[in-house]
C-alpha atoms as a PDB file:
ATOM      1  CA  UNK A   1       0.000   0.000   0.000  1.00  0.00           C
ATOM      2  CA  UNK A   2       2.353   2.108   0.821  1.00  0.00           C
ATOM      3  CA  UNK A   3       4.597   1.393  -2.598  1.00  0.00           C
ATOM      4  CA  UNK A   4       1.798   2.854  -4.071  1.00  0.00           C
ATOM      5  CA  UNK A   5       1.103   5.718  -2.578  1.00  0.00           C
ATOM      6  CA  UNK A   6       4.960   6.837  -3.287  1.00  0.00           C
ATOM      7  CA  UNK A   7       4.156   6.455  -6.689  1.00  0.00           C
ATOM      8  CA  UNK A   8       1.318   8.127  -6.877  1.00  0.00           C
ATOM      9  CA  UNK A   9       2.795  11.181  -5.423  1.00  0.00           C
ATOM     10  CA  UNK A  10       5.736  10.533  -7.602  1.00  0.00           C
ATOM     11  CA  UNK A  11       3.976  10.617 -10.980  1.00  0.00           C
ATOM     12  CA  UNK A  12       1.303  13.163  -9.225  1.00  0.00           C
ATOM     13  CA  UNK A  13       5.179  15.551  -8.793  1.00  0.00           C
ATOM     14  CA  UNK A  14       6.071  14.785 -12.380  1.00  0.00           C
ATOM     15  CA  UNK A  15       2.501  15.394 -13.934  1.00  0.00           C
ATOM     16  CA  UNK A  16       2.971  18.823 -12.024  1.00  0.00           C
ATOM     17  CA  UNK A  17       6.081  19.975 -13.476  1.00  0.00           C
ATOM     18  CA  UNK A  18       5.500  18.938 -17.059  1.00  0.00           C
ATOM     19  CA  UNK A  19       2.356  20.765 -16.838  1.00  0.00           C
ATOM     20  CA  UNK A  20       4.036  24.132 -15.464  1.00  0.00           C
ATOM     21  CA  UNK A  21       7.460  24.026 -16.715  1.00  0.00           C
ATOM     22  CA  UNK A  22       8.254  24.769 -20.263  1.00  0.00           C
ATOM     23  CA  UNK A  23       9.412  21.980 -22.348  1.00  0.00           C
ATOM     24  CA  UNK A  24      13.105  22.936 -23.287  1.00  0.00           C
ATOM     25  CA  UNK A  25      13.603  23.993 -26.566  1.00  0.00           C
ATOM     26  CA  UNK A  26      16.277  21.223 -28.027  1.00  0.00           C
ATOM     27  CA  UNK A  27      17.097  23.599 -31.626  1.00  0.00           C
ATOM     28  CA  UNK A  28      17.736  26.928 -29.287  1.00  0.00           C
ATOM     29  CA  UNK A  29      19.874  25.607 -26.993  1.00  0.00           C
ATOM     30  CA  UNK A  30      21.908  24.076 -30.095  1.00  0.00           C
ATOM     31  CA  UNK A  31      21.571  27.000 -31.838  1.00  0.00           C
ATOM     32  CA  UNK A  32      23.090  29.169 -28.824  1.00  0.00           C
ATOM     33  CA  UNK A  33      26.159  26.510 -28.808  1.00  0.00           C
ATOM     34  CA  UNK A  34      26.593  26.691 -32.424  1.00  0.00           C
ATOM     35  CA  UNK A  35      27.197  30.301 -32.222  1.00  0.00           C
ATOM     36  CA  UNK A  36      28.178  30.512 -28.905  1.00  0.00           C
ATOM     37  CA  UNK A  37      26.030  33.057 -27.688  1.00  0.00           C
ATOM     38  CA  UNK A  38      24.110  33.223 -24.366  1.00  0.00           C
ATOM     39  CA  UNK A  39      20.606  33.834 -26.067  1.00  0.00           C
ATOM     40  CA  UNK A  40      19.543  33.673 -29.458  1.00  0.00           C
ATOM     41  CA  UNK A  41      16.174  35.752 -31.009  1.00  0.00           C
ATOM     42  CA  UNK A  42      13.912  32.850 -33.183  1.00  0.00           C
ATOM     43  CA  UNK A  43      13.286  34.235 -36.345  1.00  0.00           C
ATOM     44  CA  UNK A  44       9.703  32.935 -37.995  1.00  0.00           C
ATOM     45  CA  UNK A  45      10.499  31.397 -41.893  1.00  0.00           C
ATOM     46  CA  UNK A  46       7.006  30.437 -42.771  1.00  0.00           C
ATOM     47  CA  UNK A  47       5.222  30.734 -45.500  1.00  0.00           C
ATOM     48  CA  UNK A  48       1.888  28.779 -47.010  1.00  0.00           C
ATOM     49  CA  UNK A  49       4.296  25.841 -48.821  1.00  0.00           C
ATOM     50  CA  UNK A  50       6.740  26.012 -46.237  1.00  0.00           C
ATOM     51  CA  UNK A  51       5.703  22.410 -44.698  1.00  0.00           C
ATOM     52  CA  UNK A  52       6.747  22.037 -40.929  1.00  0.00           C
ATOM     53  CA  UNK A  53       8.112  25.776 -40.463  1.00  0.00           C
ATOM     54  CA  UNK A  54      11.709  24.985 -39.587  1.00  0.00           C
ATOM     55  CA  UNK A  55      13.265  26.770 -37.147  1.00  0.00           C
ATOM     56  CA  UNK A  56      15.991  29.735 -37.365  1.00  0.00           C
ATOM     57  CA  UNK A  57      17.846  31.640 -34.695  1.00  0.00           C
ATOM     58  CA  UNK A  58      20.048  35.263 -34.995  1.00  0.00           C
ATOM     59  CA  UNK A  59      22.582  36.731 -32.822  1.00  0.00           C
ATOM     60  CA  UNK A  60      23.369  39.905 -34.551  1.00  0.00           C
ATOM     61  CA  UNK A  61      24.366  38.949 -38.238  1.00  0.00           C
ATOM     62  CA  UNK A  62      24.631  35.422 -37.290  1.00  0.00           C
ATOM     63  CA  UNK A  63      22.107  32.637 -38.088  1.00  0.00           C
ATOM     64  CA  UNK A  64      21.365  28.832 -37.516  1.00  0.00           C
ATOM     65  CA  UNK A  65      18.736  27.588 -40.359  1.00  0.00           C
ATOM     66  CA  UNK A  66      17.775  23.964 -39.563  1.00  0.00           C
ATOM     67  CA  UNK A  67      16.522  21.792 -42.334  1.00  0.00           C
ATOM     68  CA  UNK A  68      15.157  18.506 -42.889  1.00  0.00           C
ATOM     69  CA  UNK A  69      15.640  16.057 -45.948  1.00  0.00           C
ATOM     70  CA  UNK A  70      14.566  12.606 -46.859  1.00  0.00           C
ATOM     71  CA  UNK A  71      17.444  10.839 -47.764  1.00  0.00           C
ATOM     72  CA  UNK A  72      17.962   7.773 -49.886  1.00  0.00           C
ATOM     73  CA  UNK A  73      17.834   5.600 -46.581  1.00  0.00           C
ATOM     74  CA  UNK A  74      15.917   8.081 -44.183  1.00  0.00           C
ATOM     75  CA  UNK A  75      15.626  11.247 -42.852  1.00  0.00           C
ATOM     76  CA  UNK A  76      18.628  14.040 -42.914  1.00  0.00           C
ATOM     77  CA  UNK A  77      18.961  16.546 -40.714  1.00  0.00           C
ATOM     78  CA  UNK A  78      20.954  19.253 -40.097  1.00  0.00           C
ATOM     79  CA  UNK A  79      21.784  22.902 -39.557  1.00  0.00           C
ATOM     80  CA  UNK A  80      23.458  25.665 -41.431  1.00  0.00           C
ATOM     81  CA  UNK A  81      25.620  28.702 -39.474  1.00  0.00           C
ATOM     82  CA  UNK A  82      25.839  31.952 -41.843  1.00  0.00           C
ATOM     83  CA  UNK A  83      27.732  34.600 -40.510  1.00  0.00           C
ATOM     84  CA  UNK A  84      27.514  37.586 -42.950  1.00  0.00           C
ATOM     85  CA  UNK A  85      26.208  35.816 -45.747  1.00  0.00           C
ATOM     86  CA  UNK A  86      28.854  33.554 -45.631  1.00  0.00           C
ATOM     87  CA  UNK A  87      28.263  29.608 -44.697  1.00  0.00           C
ATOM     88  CA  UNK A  88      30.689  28.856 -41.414  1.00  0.00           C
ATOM     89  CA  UNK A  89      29.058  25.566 -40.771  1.00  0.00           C
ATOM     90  CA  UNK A  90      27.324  22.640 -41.711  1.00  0.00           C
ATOM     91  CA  UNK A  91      26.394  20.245 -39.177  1.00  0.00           C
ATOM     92  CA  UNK A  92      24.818  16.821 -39.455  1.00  0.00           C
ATOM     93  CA  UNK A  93      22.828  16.270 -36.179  1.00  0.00           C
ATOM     94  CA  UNK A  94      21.220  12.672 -38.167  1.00  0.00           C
ATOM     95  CA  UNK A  95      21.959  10.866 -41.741  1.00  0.00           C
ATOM     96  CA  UNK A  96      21.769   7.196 -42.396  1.00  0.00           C
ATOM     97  CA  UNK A  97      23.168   7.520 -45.802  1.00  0.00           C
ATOM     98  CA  UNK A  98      25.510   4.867 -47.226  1.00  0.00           C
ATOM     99  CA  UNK A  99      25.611   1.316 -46.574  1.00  0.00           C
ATOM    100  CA  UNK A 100      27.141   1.733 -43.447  1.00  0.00           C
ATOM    101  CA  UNK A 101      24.874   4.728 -42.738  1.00  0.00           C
ATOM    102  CA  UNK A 102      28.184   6.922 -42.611  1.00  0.00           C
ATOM    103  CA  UNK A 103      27.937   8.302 -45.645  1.00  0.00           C
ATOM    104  CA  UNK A 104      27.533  11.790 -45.365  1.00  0.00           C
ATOM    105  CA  UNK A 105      28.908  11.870 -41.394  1.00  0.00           C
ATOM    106  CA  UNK A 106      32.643  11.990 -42.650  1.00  0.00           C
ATOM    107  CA  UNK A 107      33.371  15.356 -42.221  1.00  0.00           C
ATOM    108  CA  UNK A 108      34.603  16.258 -45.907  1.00  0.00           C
ATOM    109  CA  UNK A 109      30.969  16.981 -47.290  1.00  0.00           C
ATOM    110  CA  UNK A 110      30.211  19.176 -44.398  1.00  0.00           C
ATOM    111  CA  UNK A 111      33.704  20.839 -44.996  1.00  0.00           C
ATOM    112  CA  UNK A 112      32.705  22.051 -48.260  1.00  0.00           C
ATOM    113  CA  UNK A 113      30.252  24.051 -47.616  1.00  0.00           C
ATOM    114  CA  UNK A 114      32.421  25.957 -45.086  1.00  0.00           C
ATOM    115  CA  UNK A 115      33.125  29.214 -46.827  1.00  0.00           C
ATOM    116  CA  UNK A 116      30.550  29.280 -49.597  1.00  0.00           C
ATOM    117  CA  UNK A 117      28.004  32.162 -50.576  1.00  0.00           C
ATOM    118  CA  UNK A 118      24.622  31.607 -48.070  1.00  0.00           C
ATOM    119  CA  UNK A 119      22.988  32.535 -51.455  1.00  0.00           C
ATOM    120  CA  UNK A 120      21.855  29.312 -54.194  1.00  0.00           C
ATOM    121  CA  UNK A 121      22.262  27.390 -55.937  1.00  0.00           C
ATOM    122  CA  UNK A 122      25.036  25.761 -53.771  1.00  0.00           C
ATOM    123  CA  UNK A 123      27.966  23.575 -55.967  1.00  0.00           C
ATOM    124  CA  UNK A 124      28.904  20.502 -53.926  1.00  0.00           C
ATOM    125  CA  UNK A 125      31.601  18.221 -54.783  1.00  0.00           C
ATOM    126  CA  UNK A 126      29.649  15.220 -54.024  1.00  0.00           C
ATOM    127  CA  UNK A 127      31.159  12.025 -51.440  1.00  0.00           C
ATOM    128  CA  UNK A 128      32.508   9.055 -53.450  1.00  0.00           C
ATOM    129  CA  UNK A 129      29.683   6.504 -53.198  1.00  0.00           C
ATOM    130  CA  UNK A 130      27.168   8.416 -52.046  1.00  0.00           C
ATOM    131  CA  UNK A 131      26.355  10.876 -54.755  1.00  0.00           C
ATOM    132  CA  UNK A 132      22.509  10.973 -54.633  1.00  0.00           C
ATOM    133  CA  UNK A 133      23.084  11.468 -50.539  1.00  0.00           C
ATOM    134  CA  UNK A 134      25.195  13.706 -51.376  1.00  0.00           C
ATOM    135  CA  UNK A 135      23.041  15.820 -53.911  1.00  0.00           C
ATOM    136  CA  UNK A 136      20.342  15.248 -51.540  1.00  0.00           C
ATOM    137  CA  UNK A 137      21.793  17.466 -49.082  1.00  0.00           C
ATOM    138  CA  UNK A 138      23.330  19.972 -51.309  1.00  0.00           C
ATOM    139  CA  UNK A 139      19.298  20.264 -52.170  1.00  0.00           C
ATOM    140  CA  UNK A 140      18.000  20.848 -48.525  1.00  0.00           C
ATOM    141  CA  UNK A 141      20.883  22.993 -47.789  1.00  0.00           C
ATOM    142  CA  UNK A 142      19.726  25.075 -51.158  1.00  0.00           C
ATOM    143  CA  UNK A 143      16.378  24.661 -50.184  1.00  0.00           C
ATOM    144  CA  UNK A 144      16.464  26.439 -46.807  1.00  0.00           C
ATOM    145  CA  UNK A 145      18.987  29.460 -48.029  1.00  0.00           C
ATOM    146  CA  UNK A 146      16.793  30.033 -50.794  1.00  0.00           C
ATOM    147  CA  UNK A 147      13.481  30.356 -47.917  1.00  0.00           C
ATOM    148  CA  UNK A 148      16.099  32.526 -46.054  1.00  0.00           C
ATOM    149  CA  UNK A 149      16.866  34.869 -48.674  1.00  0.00           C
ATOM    150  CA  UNK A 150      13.561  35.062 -49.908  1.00  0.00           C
ATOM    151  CA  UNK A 151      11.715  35.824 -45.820  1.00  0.00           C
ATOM    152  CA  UNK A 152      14.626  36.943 -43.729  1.00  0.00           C
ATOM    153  CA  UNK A 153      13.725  40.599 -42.410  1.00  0.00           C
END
């Protein structure tokens, strides 16, 4: 009797806070690391055809765009860093791509888009092996900069 009286006071405690506590926001408090700020301001990227209304973050004239893909074998997901229209980042938070779904995790594709124009189309050199991955990305990563340039204030 007692066993169950601690847990329903337990799960009655844990009911409580999820109900009055904010549920942490997982792509701003990446978004602050990436750019290593304190706080960053969202900035809304919506429009009509704009399925799912990824998120974007600023800190002065620095930005995080996240994007989504479907891959050849699943989702891709990632996030671009643009500091003054220039691409300082690419990061891969999940790819299964490849047979050993490392494809696109290697570090080289991510590597060149460091440096690159934050305006599309983006040119690629594409990973040995894993071309369509490869383009795949390239496309979501043009995808998202073109949204960006076309409803950034």
């Amino acid at each position: 009797m007692q066993a169950h009286l601690i847990t329903a006071v337990m799960l009655a405690i844990a009911l409580g806070l999820a109900v009055a506590l904010p549920p942490l926001d997982v792509d701003r408090a990446l978004a602050e690391k990436l750019l290593d700020v304190d706080q960053v301001e969202p900035v809304a990227l919506t429009r009509p055809d704009d399925a799912g209304g990824l998120p974007a973050f600023r800190s002065g004239d620095r930005v995080v765009l996240f994007f989504d893909q479907v891959g050849v074998q699943g989702p891709i997901r990632g996030a671009i860093v643009i500091d003054a229209d220039r691409i300082t980042r690419l990061v891969l938070l999940r790819s299964s791509e490849g047979l050993d779904h490392t494809a696109l995790s290697g570090g080289s594709i991510q590597e060149s888009f460091r440096g690159q124009t934050a305006k599309p189309p983006l040119i690629v050199e594409a990973v040995s092996g894993a071309t369509i991955s490869s383009q795949k990305l390239t496309d979501a990563v043009s995808a998202r900069l073109k949204l960006w340039q076309a409803l950034a204030p």
